[in-house]
N, C-alpha and C. Protein backbone atom coordinates (compact mmCIF):
# COMPACT_ATOMS: atom_id res chain seq x y z
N UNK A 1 -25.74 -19.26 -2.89
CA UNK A 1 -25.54 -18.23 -3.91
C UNK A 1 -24.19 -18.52 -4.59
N UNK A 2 -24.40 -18.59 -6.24
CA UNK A 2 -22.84 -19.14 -6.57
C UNK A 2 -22.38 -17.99 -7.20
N UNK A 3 -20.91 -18.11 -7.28
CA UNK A 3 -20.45 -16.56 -7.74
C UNK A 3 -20.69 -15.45 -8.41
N UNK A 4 -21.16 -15.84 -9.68
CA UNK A 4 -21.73 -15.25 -10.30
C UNK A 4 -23.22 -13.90 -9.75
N UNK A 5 -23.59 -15.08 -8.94
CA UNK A 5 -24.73 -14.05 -8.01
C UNK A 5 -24.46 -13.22 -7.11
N UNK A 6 -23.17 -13.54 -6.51
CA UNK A 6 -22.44 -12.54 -5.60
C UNK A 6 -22.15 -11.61 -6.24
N UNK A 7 -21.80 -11.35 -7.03
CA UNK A 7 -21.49 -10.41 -8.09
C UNK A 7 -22.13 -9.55 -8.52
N UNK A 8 -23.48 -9.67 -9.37
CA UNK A 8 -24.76 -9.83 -9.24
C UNK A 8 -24.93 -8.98 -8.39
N UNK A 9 -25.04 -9.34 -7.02
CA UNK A 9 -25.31 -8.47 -5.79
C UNK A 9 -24.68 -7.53 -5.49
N UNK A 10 -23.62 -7.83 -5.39
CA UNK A 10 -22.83 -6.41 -4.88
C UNK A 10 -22.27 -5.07 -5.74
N UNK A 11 -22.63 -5.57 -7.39
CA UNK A 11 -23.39 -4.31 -8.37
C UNK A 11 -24.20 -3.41 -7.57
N UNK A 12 -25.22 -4.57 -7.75
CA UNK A 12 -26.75 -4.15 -7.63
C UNK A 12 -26.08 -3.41 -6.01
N UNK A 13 -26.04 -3.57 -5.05
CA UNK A 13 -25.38 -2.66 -3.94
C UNK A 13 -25.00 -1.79 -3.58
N UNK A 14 -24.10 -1.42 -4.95
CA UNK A 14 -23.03 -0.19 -4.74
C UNK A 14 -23.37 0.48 -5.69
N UNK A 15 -24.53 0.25 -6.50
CA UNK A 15 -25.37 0.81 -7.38
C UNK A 15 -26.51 1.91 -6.42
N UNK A 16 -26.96 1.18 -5.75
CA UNK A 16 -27.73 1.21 -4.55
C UNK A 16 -27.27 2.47 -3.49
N UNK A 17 -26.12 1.97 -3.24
CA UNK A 17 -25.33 3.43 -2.49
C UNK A 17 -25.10 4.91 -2.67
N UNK A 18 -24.66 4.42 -4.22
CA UNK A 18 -24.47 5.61 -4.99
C UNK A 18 -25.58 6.21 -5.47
N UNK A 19 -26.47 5.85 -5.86
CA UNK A 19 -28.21 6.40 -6.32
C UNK A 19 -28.51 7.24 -4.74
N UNK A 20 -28.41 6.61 -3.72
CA UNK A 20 -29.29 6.79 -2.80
C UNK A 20 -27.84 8.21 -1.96
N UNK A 21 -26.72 8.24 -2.74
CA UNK A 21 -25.93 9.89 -2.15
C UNK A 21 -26.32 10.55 -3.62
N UNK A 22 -26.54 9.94 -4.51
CA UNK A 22 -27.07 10.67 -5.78
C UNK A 22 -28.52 11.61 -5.44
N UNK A 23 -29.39 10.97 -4.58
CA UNK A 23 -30.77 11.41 -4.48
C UNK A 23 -30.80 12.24 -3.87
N UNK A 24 -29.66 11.99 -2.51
CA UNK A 24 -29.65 13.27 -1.13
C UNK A 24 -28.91 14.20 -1.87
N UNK A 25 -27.84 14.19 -2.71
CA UNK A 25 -27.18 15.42 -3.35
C UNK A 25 -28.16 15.99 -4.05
N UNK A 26 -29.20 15.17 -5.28
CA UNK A 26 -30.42 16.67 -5.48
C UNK A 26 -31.33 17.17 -4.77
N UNK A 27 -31.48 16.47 -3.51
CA UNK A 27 -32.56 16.81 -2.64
C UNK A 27 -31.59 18.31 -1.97
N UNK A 28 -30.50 18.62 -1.79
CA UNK A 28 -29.81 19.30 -1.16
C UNK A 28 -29.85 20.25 -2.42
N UNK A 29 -29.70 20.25 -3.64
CA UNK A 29 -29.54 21.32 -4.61
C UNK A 29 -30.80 21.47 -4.82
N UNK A 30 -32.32 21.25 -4.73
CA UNK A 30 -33.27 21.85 -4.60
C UNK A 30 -33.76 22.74 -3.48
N UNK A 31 -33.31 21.97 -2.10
CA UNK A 31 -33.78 22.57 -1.50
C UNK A 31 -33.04 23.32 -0.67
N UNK A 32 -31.41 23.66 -1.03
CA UNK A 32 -30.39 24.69 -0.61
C UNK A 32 -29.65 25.55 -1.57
N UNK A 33 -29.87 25.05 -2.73
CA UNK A 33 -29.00 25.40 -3.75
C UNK A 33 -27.51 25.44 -3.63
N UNK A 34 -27.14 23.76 -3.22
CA UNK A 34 -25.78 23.85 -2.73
C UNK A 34 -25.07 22.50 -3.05
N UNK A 35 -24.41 22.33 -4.45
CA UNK A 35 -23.68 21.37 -4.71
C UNK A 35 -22.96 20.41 -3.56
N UNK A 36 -22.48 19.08 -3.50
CA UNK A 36 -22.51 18.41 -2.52
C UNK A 36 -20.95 19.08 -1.66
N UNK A 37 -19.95 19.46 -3.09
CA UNK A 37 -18.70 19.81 -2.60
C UNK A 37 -19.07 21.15 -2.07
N UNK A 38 -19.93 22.09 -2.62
CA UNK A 38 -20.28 23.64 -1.67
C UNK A 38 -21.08 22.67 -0.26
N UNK A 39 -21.74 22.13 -0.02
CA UNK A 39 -22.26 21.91 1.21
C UNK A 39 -20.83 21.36 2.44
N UNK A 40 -20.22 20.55 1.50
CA UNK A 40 -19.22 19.74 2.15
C UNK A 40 -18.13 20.93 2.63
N UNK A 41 -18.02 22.05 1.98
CA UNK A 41 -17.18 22.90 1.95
C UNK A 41 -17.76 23.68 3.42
N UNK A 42 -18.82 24.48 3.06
CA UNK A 42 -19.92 25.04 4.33
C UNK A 42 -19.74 24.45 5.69
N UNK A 43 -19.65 22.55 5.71
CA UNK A 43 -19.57 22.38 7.11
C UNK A 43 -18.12 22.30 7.57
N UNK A 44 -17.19 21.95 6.57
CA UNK A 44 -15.95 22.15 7.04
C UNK A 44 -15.17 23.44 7.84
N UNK A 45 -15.49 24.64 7.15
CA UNK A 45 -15.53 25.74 7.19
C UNK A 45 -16.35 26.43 8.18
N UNK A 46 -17.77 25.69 8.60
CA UNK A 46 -18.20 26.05 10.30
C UNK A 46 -17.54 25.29 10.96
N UNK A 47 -17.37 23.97 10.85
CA UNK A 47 -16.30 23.50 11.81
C UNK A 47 -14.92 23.61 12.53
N UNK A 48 -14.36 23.98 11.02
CA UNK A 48 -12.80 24.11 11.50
C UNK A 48 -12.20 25.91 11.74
N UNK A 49 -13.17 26.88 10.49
CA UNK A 49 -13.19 28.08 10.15
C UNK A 49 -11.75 28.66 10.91
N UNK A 50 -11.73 29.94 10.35
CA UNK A 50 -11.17 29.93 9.00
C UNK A 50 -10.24 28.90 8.65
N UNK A 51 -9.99 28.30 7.11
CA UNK A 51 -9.21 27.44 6.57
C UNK A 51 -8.74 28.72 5.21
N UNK A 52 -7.35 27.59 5.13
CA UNK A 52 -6.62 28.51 3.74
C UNK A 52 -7.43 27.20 3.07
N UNK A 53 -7.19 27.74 1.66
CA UNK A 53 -7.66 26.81 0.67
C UNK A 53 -7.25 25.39 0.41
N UNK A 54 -5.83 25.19 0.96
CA UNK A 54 -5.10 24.10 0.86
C UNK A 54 -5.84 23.44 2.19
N UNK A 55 -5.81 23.74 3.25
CA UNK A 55 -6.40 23.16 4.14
C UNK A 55 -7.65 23.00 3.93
N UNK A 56 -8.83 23.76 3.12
CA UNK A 56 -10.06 23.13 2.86
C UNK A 56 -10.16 21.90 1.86
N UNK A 57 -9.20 22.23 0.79
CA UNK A 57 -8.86 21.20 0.37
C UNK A 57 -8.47 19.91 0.50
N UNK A 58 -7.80 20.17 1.54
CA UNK A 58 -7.18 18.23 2.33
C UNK A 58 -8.86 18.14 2.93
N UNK A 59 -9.39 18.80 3.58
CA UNK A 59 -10.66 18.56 4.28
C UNK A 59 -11.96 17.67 3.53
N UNK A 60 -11.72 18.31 2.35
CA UNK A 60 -12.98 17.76 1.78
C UNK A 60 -11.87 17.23 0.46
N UNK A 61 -11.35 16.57 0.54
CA UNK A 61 -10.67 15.74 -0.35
C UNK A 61 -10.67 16.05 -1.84
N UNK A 62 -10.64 17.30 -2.29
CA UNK A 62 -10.57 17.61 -3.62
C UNK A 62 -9.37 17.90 -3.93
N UNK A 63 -8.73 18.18 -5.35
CA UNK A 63 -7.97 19.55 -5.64
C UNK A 63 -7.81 20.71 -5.15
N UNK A 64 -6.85 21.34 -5.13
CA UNK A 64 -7.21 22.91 -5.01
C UNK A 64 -7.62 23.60 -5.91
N UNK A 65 -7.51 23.03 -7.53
CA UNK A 65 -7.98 23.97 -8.30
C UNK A 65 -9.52 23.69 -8.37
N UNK A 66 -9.86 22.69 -8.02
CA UNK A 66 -11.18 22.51 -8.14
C UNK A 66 -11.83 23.31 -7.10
N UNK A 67 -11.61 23.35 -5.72
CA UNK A 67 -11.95 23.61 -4.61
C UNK A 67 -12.01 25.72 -5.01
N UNK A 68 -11.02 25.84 -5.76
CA UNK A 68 -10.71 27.59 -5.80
C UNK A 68 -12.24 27.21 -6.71
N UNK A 69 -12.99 26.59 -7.32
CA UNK A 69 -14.68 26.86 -8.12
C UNK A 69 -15.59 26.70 -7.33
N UNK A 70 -15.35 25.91 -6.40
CA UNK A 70 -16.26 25.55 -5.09
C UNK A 70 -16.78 26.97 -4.53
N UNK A 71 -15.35 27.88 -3.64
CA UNK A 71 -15.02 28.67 -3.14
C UNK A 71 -15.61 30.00 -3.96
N UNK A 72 -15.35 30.09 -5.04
CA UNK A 72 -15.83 31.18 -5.89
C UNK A 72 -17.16 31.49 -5.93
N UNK A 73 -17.66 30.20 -6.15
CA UNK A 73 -19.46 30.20 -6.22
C UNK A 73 -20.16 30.22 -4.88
N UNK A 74 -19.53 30.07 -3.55
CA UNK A 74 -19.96 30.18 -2.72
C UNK A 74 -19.66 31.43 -1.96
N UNK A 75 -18.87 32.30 -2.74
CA UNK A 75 -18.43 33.79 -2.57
C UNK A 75 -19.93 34.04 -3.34
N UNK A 76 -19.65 34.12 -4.43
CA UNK A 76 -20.61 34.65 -5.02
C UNK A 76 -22.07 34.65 -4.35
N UNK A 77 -22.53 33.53 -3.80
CA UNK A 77 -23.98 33.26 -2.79
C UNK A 77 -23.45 34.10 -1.95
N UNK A 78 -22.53 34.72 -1.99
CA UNK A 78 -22.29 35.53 -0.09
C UNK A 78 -22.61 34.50 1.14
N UNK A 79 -21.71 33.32 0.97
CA UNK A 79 -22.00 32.40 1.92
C UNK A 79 -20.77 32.58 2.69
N UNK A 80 -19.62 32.54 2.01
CA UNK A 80 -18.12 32.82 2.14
C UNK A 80 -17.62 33.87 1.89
N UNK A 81 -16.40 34.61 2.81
CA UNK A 81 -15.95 35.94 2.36
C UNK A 81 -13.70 34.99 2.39
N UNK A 82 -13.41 35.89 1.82
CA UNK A 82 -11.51 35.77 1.63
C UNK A 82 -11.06 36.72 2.26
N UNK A 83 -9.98 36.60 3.47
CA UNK A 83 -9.61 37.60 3.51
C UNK A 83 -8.00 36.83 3.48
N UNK A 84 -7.33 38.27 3.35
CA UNK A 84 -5.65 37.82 3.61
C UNK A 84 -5.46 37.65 4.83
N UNK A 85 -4.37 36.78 5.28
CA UNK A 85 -4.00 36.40 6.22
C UNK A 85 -2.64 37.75 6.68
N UNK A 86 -2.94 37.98 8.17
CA UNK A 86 -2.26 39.18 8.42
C UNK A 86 -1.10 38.81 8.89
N UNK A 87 -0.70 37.20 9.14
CA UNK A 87 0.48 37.37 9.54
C UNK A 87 1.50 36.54 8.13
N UNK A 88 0.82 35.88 7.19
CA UNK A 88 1.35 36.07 5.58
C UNK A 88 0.77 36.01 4.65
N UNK A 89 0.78 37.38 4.25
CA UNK A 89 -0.10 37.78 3.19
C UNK A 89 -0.22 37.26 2.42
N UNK A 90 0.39 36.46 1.68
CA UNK A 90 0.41 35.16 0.65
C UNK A 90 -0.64 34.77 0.17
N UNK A 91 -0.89 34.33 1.84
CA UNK A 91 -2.25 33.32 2.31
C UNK A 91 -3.85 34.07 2.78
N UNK A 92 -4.65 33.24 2.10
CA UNK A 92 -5.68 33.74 2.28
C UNK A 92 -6.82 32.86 3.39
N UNK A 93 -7.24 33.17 4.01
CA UNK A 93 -8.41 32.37 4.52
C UNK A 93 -9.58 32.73 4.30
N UNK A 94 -10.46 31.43 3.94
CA UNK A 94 -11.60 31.17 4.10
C UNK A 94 -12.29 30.87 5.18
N UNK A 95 -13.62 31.92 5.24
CA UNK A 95 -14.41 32.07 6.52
C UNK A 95 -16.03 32.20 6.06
N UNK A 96 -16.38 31.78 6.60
CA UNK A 96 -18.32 31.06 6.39
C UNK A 96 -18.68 33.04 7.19
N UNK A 97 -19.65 33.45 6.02
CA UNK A 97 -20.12 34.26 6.38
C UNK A 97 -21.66 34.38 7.48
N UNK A 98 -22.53 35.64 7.76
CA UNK A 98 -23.42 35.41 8.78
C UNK A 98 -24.33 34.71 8.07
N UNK A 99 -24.34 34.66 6.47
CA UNK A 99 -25.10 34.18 5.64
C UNK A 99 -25.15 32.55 5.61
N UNK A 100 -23.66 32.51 5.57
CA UNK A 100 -23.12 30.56 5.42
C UNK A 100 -23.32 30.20 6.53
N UNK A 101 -22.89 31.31 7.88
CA UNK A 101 -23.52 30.19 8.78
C UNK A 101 -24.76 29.71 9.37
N UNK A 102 -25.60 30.84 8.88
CA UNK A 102 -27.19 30.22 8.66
C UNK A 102 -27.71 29.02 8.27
N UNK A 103 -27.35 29.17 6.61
CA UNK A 103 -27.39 28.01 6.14
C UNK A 103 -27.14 27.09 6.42
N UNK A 104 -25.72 26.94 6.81
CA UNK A 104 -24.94 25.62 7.45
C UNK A 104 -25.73 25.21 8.40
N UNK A 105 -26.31 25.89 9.37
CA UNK A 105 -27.17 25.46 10.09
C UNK A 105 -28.94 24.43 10.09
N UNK A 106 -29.04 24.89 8.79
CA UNK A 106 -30.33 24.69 8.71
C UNK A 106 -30.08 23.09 7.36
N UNK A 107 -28.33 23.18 6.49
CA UNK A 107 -28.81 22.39 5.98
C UNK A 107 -28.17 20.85 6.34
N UNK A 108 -28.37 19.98 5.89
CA UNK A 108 -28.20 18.59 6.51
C UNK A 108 -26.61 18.23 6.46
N UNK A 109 -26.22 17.48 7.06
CA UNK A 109 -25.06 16.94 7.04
C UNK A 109 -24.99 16.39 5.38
N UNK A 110 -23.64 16.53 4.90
CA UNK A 110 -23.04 16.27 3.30
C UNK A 110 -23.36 14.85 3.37
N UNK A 111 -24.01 14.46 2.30
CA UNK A 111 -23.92 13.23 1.78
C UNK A 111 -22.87 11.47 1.97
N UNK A 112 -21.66 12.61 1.46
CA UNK A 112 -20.96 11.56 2.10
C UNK A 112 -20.89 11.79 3.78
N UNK A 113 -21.36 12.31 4.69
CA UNK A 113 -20.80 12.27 5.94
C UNK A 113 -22.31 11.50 6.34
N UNK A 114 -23.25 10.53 5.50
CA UNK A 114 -24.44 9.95 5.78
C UNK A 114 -23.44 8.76 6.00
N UNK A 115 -22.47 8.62 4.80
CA UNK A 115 -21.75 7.04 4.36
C UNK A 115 -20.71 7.04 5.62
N UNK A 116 -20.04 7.99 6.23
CA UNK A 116 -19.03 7.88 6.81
C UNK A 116 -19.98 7.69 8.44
N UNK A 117 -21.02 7.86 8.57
CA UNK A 117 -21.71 8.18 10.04
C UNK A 117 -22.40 6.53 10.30
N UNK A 118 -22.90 5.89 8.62
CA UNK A 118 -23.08 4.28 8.61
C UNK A 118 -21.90 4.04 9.58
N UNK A 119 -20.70 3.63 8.57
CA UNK A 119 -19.25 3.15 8.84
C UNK A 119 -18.98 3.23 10.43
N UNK A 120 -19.17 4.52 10.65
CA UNK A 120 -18.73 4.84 12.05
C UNK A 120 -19.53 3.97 13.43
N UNK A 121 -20.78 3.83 12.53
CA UNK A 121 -21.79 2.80 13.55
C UNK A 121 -21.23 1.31 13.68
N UNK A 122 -20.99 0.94 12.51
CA UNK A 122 -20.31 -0.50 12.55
C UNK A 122 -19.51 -1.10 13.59
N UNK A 123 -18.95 -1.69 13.68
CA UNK A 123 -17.91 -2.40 14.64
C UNK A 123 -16.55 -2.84 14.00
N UNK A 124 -15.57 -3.18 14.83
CA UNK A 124 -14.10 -2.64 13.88
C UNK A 124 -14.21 -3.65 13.07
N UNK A 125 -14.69 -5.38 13.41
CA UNK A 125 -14.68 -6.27 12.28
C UNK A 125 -14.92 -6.03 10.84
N UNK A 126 -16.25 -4.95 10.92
CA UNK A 126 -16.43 -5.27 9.66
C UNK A 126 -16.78 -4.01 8.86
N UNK A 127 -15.34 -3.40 9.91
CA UNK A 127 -15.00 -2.14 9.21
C UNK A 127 -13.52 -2.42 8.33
N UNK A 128 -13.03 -3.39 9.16
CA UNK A 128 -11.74 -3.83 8.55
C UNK A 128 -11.80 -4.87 7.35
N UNK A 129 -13.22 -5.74 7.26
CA UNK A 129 -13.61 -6.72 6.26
C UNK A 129 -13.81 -5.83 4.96
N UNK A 130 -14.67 -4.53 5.53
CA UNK A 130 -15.16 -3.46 3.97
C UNK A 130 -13.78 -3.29 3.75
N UNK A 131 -12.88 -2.53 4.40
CA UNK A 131 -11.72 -2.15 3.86
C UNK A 131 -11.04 -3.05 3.31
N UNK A 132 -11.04 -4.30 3.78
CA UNK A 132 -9.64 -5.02 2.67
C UNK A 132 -10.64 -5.80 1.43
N UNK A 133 -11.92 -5.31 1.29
CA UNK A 133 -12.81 -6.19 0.48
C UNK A 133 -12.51 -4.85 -0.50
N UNK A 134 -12.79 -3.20 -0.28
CA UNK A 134 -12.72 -2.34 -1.15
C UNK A 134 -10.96 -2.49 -1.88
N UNK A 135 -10.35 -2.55 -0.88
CA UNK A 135 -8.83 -2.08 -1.40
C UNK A 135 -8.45 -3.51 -2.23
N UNK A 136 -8.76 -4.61 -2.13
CA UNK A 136 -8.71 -5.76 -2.70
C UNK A 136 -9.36 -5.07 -4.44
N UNK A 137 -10.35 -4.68 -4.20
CA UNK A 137 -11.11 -4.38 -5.53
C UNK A 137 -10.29 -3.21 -6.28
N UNK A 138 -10.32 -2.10 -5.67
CA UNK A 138 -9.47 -0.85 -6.03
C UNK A 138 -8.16 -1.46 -6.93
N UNK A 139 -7.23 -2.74 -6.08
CA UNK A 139 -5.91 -2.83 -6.67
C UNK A 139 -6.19 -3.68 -7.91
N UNK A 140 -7.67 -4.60 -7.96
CA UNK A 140 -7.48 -5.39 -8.86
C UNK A 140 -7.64 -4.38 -10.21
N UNK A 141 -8.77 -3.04 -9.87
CA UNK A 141 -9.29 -2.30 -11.03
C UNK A 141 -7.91 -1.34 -11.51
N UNK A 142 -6.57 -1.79 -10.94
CA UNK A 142 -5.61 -1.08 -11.14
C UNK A 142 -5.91 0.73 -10.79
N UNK A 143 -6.66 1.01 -9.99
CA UNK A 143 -7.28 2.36 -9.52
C UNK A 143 -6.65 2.77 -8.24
N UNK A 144 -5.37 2.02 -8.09
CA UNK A 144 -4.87 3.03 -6.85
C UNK A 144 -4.24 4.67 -6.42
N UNK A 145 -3.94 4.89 -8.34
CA UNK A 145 -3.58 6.39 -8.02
C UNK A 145 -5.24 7.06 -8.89
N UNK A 146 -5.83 6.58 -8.83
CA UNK A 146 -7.12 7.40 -8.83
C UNK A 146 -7.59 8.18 -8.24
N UNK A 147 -7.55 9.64 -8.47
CA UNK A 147 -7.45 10.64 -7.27
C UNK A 147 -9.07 10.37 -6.80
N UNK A 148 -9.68 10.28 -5.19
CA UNK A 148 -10.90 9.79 -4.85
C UNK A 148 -11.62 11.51 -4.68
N UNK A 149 -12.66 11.13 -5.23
CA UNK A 149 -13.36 12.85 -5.51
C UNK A 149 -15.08 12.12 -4.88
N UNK A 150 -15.89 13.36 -5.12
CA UNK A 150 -16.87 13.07 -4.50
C UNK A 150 -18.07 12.94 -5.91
N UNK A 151 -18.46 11.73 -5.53
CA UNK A 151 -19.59 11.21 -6.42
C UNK A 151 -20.19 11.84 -7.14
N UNK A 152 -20.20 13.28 -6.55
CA UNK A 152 -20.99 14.43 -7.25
C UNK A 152 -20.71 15.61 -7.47
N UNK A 153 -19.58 15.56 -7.81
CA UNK A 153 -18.73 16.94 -7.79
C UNK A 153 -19.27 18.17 -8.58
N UNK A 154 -18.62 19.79 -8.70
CA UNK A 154 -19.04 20.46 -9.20
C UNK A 154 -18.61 20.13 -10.97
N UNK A 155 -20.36 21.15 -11.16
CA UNK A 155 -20.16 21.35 -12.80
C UNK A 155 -20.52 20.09 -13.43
């Protein structure tokens, strides 16, 4: 295979990747009604519960201002309730209601945690080969302060 075809391929690949968290993210908004960052939000939030917003935020790797639209719309489903935090009021936490944690239950692990559960199967070789093959690419596309968001974000 001469370069050109390598190339070629590993389009066609990561084309491949992304279609196939593209497909599970509408399969999840048909059949939960739950954007990939509200799902991603849901299991963080049964997992770690309660989180302030900043901490859901580092969790699922967004903004906070983005994450405060996440949060809103999943108030609104009555999946999530806010309360203030009693020892500083400032702060608010987020907590998965009896509603969210139903759901959370019934719906599938987030999309990206399909890509991160691959990875995790691998072996360190050629976990360390993807990584300096991605970050090799990242520095050439000059994309290192590219804030990394999720393939399918809200809105």
């Amino acid at each position: 295979m001469d370069k050109d075809q390598k190339i070629e391929a590993v389009f066609h690949d990561i084309r491949r990747i992304v279609r196939a968290l593209e497909l599970f993210s509408k399969e999840v908004d048909v059949k939960f009604h739950l954007t990939a960052p509200q799902l991603w939000a849901l299991w963080e939030l049964g997992k770690e519960g309660p989180l302030s917003l900043k901490d859901l935020s580092a969790r699922i790797q967004l903004h906070p201002s983005t994450v405060v639209g996440v949060v809103d719309r999943l108030e609104a489903k009555g999946l999530v309730t806010r309360k203030t935090d009693s020892v500083d009021r400032r702060r608010v936490k987020l907590s998965l209601t009896a509603a969210g944690k139903a759901l959370r239950k019934k719906a599938p692990h987030p999309a990206q945690g399909r890509l991160l559960m691959a990875l995790q199967n691998m072996g360190d070789k050629q976990i360390g080969d993807i990584h300096k093959s991605i970050a090799t690419l990242v520095k050439a596309m000059e994309a290192e302060d590219v804030e990394a968001r999720f393939f399918f974000s809200e809105g």
